[in-house]
N, C-alpha and C. Protein backbone atom coordinates (compact mmCIF):
# COMPACT_ATOMS: atom_id res chain seq x y z
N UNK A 1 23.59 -74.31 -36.11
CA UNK A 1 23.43 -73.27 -37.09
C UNK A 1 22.87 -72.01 -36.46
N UNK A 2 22.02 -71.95 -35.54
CA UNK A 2 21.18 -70.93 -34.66
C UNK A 2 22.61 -69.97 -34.34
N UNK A 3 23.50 -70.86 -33.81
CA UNK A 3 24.71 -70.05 -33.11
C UNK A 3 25.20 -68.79 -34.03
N UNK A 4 25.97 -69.35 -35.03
CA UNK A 4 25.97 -68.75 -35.97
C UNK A 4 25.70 -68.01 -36.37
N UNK A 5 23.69 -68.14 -36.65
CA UNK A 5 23.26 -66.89 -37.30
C UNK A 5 22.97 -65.73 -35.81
N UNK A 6 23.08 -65.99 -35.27
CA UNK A 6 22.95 -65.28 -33.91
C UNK A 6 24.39 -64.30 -33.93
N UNK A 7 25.42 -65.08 -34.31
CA UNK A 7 26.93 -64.50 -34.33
C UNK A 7 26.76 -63.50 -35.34
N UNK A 8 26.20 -63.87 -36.49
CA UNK A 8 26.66 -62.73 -37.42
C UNK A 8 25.70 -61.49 -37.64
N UNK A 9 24.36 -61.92 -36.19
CA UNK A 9 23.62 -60.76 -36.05
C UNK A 9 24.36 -59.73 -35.72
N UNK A 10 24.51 -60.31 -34.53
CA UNK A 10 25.44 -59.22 -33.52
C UNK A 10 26.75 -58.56 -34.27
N UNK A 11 27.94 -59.36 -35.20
CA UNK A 11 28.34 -58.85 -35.95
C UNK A 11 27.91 -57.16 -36.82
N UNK A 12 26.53 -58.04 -37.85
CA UNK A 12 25.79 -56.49 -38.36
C UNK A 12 25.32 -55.26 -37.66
N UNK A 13 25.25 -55.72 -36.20
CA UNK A 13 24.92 -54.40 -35.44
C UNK A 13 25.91 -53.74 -34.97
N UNK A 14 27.29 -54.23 -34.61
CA UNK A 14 28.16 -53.63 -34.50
C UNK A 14 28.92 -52.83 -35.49
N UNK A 15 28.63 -53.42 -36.96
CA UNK A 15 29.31 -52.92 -38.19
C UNK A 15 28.33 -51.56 -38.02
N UNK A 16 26.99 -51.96 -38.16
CA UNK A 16 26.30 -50.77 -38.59
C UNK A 16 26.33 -49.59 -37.66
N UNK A 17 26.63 -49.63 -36.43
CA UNK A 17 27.06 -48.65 -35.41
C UNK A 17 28.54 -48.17 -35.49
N UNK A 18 29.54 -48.99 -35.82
CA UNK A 18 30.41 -48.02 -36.33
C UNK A 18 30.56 -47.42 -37.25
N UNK A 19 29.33 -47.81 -38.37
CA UNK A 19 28.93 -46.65 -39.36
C UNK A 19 28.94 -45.52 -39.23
N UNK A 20 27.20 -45.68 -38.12
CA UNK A 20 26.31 -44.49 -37.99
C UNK A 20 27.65 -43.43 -37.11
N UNK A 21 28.61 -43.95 -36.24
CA UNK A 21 29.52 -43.48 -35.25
C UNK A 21 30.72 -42.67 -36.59
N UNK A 22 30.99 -43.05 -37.37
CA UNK A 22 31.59 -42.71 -38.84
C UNK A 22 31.11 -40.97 -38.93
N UNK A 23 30.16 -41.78 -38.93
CA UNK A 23 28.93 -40.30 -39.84
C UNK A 23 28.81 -39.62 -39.18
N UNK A 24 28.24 -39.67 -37.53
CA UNK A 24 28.26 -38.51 -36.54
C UNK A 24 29.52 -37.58 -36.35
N UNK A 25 30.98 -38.47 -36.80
CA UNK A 25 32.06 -37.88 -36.72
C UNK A 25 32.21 -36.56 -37.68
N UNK A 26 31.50 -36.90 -38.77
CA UNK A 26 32.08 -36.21 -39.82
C UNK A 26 30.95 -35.18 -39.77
N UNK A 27 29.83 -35.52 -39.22
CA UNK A 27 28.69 -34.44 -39.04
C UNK A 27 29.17 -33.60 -38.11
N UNK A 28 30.63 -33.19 -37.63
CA UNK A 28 30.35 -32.29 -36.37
C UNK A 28 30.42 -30.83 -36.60
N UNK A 29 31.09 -30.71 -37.80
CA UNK A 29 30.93 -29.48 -38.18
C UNK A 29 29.34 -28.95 -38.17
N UNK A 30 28.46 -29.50 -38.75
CA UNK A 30 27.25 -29.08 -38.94
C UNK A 30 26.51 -29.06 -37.40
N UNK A 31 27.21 -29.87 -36.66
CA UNK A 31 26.62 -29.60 -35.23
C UNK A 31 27.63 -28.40 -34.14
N UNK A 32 28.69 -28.20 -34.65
CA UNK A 32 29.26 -26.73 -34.06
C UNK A 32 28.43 -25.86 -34.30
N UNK A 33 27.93 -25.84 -35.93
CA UNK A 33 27.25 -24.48 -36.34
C UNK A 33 25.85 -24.41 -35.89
N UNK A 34 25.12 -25.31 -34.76
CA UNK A 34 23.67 -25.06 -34.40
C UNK A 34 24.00 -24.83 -32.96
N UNK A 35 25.42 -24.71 -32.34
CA UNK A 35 25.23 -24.44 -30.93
C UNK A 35 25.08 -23.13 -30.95
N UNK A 36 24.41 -22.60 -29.78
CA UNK A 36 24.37 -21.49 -29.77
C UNK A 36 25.28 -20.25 -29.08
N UNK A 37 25.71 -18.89 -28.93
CA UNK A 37 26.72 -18.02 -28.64
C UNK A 37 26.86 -18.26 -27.54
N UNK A 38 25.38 -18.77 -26.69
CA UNK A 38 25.55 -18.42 -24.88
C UNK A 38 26.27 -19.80 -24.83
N UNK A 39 26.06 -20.79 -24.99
CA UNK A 39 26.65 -21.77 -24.69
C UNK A 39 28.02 -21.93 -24.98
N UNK A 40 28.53 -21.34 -26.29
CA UNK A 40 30.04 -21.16 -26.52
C UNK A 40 30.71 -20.34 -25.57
N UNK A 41 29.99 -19.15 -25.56
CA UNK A 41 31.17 -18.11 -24.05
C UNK A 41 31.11 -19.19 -22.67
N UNK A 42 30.38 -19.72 -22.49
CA UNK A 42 30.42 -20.44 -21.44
C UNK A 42 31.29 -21.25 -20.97
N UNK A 43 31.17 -22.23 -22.76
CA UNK A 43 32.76 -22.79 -22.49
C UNK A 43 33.95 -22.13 -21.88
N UNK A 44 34.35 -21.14 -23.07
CA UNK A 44 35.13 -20.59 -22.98
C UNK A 44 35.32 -20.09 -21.57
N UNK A 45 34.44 -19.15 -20.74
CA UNK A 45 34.95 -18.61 -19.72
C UNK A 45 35.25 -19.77 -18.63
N UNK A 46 34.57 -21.33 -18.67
CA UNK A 46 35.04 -22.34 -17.63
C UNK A 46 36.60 -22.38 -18.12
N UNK A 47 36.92 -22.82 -19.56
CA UNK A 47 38.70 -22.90 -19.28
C UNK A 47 39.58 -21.83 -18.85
N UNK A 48 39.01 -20.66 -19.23
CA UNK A 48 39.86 -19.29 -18.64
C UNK A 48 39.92 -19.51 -17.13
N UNK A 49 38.78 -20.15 -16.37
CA UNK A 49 38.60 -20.17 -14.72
C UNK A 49 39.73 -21.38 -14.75
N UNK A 50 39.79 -22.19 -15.17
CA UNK A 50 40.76 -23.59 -14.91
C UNK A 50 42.16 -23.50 -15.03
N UNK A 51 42.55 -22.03 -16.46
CA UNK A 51 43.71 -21.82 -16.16
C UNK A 51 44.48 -20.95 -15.09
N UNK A 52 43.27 -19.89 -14.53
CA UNK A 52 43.35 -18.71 -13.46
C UNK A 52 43.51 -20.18 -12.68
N UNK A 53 42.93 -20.62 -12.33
CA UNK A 53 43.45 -21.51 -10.90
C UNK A 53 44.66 -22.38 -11.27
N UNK A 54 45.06 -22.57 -12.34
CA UNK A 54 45.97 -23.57 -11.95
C UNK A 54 47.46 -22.28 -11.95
N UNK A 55 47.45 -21.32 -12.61
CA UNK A 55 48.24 -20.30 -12.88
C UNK A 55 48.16 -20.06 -10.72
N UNK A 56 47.31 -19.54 -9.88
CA UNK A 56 47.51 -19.12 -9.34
C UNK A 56 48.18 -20.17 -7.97
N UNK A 57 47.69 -21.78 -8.29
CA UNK A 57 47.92 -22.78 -6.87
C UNK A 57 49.64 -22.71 -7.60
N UNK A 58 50.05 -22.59 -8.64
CA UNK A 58 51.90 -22.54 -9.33
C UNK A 58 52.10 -21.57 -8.20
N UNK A 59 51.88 -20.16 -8.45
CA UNK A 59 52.73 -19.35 -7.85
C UNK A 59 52.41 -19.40 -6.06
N UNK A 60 51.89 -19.81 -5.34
CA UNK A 60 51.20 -20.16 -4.44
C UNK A 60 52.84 -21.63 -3.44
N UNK A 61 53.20 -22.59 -4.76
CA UNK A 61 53.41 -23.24 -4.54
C UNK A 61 55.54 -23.01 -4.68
N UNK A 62 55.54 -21.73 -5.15
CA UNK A 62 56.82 -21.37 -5.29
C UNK A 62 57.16 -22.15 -6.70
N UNK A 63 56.25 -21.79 -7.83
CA UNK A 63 56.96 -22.27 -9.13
C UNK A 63 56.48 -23.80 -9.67
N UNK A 64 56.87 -24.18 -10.84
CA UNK A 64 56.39 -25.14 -11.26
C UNK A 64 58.24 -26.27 -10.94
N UNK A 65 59.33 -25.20 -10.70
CA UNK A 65 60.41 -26.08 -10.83
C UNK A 65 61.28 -26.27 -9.59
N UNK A 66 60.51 -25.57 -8.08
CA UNK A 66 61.08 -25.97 -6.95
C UNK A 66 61.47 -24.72 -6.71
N UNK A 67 61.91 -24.66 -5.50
CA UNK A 67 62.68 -23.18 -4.39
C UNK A 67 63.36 -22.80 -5.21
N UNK A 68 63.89 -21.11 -5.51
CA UNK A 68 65.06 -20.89 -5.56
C UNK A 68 66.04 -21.39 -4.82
N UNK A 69 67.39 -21.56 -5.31
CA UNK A 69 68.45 -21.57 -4.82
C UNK A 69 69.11 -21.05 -4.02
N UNK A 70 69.29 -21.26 -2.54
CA UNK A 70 69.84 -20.07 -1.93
C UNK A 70 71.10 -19.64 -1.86
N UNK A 71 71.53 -20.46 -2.78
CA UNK A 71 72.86 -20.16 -3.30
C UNK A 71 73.45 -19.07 -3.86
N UNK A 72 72.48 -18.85 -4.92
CA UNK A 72 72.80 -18.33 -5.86
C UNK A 72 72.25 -16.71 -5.63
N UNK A 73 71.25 -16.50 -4.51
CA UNK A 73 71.17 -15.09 -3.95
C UNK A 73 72.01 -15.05 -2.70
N UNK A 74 73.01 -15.51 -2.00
CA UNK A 74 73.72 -15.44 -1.56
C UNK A 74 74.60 -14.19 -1.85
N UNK A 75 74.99 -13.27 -0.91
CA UNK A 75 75.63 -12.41 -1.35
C UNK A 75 77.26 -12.53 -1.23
N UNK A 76 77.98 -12.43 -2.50
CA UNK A 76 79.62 -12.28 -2.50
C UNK A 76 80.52 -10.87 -2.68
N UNK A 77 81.54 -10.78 -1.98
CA UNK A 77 82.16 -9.80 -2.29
C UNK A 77 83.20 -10.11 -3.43
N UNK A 78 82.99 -9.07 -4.54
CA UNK A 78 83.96 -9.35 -5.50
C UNK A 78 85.39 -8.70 -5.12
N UNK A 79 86.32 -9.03 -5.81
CA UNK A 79 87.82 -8.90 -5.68
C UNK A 79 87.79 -7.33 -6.19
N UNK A 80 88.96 -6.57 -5.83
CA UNK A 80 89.16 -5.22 -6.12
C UNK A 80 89.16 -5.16 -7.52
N UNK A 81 90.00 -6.16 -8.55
CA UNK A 81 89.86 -6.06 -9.40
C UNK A 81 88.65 -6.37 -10.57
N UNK A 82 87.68 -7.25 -10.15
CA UNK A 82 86.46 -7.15 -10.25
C UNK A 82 85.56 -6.07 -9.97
N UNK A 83 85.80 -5.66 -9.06
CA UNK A 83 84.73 -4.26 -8.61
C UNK A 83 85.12 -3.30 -9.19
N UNK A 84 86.29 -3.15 -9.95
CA UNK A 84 86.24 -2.02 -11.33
C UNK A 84 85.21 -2.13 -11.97
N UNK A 85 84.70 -3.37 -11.95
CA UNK A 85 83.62 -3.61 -13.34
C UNK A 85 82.24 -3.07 -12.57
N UNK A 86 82.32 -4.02 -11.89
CA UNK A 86 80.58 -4.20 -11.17
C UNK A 86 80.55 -3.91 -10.12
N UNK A 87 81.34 -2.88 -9.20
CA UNK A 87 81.10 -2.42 -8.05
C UNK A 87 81.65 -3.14 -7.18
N UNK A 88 81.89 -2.48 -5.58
CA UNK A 88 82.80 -2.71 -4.64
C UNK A 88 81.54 -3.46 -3.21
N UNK A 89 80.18 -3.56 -3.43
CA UNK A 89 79.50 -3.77 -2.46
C UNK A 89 78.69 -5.44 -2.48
N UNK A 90 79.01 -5.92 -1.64
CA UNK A 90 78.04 -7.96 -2.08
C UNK A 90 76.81 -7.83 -2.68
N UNK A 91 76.91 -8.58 -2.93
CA UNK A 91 75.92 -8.74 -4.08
C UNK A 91 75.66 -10.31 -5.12
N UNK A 92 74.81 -10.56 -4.96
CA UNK A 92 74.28 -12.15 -5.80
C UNK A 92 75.30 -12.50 -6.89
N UNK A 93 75.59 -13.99 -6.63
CA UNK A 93 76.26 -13.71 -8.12
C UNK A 93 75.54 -13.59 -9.61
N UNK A 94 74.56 -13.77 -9.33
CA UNK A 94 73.40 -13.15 -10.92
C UNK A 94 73.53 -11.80 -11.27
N UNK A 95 73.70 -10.81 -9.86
CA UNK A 95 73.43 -9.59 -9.96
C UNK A 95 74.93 -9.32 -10.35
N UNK A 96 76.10 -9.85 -10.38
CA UNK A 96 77.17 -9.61 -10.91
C UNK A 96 77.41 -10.30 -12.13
N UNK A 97 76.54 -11.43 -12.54
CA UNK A 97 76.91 -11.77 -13.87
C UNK A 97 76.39 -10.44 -14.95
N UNK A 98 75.28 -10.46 -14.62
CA UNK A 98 74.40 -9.23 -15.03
C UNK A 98 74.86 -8.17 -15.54
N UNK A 99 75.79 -7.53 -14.52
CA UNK A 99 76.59 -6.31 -14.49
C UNK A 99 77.49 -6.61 -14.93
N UNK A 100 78.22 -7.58 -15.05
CA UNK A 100 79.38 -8.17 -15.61
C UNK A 100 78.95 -8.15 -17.68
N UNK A 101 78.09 -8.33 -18.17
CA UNK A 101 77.60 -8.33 -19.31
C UNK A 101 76.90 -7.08 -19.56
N UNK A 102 76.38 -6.41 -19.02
CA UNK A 102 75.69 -5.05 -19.15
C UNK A 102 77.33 -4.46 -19.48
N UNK A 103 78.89 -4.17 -18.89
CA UNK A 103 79.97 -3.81 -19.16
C UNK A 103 80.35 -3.96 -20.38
N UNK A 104 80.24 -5.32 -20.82
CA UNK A 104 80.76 -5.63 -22.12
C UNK A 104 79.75 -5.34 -23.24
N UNK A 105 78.46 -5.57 -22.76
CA UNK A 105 77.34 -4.69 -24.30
C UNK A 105 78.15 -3.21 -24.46
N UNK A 106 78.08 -2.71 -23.32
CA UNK A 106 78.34 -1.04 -23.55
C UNK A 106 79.36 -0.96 -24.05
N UNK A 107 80.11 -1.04 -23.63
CA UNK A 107 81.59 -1.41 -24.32
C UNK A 107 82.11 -2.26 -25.55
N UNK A 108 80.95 -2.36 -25.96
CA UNK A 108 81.20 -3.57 -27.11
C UNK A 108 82.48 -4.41 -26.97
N UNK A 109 82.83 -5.22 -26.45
CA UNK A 109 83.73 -6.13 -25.92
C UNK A 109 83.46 -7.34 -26.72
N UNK A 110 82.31 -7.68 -26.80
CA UNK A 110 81.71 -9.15 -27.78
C UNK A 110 82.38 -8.81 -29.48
N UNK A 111 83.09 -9.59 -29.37
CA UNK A 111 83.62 -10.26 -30.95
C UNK A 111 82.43 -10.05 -31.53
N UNK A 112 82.76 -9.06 -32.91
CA UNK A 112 81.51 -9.25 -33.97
C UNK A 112 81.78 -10.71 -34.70
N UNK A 113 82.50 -11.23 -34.91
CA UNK A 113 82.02 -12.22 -35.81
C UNK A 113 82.06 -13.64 -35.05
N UNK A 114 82.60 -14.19 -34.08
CA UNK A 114 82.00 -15.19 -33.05
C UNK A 114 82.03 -14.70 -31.95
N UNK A 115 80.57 -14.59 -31.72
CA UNK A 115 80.17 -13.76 -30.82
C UNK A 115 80.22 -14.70 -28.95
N UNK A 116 80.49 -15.80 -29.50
CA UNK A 116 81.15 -16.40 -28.15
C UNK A 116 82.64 -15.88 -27.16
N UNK A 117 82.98 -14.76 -27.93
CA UNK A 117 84.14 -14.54 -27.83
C UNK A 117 84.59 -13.00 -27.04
N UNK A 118 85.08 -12.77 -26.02
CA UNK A 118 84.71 -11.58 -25.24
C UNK A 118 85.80 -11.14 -24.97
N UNK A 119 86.50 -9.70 -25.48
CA UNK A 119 88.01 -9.02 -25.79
C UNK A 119 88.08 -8.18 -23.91
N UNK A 120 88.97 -8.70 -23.86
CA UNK A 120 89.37 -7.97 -22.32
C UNK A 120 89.93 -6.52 -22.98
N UNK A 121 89.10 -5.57 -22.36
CA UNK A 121 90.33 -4.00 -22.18
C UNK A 121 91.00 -3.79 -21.06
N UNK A 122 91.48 -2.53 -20.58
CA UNK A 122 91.50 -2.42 -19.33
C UNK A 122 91.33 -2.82 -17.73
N UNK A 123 90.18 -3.08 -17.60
CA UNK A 123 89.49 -2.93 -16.59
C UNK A 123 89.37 -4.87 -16.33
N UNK A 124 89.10 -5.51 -17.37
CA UNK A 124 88.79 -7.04 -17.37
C UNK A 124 89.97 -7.52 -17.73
N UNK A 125 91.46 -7.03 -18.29
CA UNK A 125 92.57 -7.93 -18.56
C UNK A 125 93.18 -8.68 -17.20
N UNK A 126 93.21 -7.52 -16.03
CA UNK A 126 93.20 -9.08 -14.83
C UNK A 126 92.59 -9.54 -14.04
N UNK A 127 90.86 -9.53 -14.65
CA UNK A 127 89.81 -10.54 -14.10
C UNK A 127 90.21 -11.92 -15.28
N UNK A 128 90.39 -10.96 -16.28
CA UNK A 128 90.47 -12.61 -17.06
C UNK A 128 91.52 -13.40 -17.16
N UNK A 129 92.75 -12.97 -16.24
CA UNK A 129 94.28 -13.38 -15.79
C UNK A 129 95.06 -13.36 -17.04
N UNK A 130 95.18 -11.36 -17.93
CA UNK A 130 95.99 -11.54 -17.97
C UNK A 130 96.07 -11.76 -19.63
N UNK A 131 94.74 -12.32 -20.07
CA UNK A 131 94.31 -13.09 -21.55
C UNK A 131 93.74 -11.45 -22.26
N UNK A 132 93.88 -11.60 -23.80
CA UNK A 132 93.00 -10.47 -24.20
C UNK A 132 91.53 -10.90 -24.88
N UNK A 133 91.65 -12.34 -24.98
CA UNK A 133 90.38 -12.58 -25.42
C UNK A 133 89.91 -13.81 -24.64
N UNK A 134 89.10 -14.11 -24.26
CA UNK A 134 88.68 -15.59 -23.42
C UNK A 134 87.02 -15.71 -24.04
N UNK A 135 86.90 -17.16 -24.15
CA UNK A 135 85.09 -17.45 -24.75
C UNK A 135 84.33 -17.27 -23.66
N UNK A 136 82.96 -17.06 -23.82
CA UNK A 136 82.06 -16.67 -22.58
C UNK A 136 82.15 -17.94 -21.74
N UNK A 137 81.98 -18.99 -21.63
CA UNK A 137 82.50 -20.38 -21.30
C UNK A 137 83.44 -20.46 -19.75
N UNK A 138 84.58 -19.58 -20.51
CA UNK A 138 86.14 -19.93 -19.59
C UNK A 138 85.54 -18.31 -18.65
N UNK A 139 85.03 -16.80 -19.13
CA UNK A 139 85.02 -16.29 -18.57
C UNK A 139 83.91 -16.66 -17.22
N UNK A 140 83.32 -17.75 -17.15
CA UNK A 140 82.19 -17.60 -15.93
C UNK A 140 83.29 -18.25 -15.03
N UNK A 141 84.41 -19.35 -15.05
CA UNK A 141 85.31 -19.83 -14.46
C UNK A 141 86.50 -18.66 -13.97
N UNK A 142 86.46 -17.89 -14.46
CA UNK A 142 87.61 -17.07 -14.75
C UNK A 142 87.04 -15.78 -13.50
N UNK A 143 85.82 -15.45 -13.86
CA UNK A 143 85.10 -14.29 -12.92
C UNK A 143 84.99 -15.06 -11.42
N UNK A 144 84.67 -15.93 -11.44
CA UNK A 144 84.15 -16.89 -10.10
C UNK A 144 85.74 -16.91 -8.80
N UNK A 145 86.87 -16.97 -9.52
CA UNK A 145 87.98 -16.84 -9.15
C UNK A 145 88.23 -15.35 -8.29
N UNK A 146 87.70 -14.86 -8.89
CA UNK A 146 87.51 -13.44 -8.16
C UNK A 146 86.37 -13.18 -7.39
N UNK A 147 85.46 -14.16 -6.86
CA UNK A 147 84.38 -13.63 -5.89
C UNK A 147 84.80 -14.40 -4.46
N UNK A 148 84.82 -13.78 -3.53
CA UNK A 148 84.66 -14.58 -2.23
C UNK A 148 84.23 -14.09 -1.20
């Protein structure tokens, strides 16, 4: 019987501590409001220091998602008929997609009502071989044909 009542001591002390642990929870509001200002900026300025360092070992480390590509700053010469659009000198192919879409904003070329949809004039009817309308999709296949 000793066992027992020994068991269901220890029981009541554990109940009654996850009480009192209850209550401290719900008391924390009333314990935010007695800390004091110096101790709050304090916080605060340690996480501002934790994000300055982790912000600065990222760029340190070339990014959170690996090297650029050296692919893709690689410089290409576009085709004559391409360099109507975006110029006659190599250049990245970003820096020609770029310019390649900076053409068609100005020009309003983008379909108002599906705007996936990009009207060749002049200058792009034989980059885009020829088509008067091609989706943005077929034109990155379509431009690529013309860089080498």
């Amino acid at each position: 019987m000793a066992k027992k009542s020994a068991k269901s001591a220890r029981n009541a002390k554990s109940a009654k501590s996850a009480k009192s642990a209850r209550g401290s929870a719900r008391s924390t509001k009333s314990a935010k409001s007695t800390r004091s200002a110096k101790s709050t900026k304090s916080a605060k300025s340690t996480r501002g220091a934790a994000k300055k360092s982790a912000k600065s070992s990222k760029s340190r480390s070339g990014g959170g998602r690996g090297r650029t590509n050296a692919a893709f700053m690689a410089p290409v010469t576009p085709s004559p008929e391409l360099a109507e659009v975006v110029g006659d000198r190599p250049m990245p192919r970003t820096e020609i997609t770029k310019r390649l879409w900076d053409y068609i904003k100005k020009n309003g070329l983008q379909d108002q009502k599906n705007r996936r949809m990009i009207k060749a004039d002049g200058a792009l009817k034989p980059v885009f071989g020829g088509k008067a309308q091609v989706n943005m999709f077929e034109m990155t296949s379509l431009v690529n044909k013309h860089l080498g």
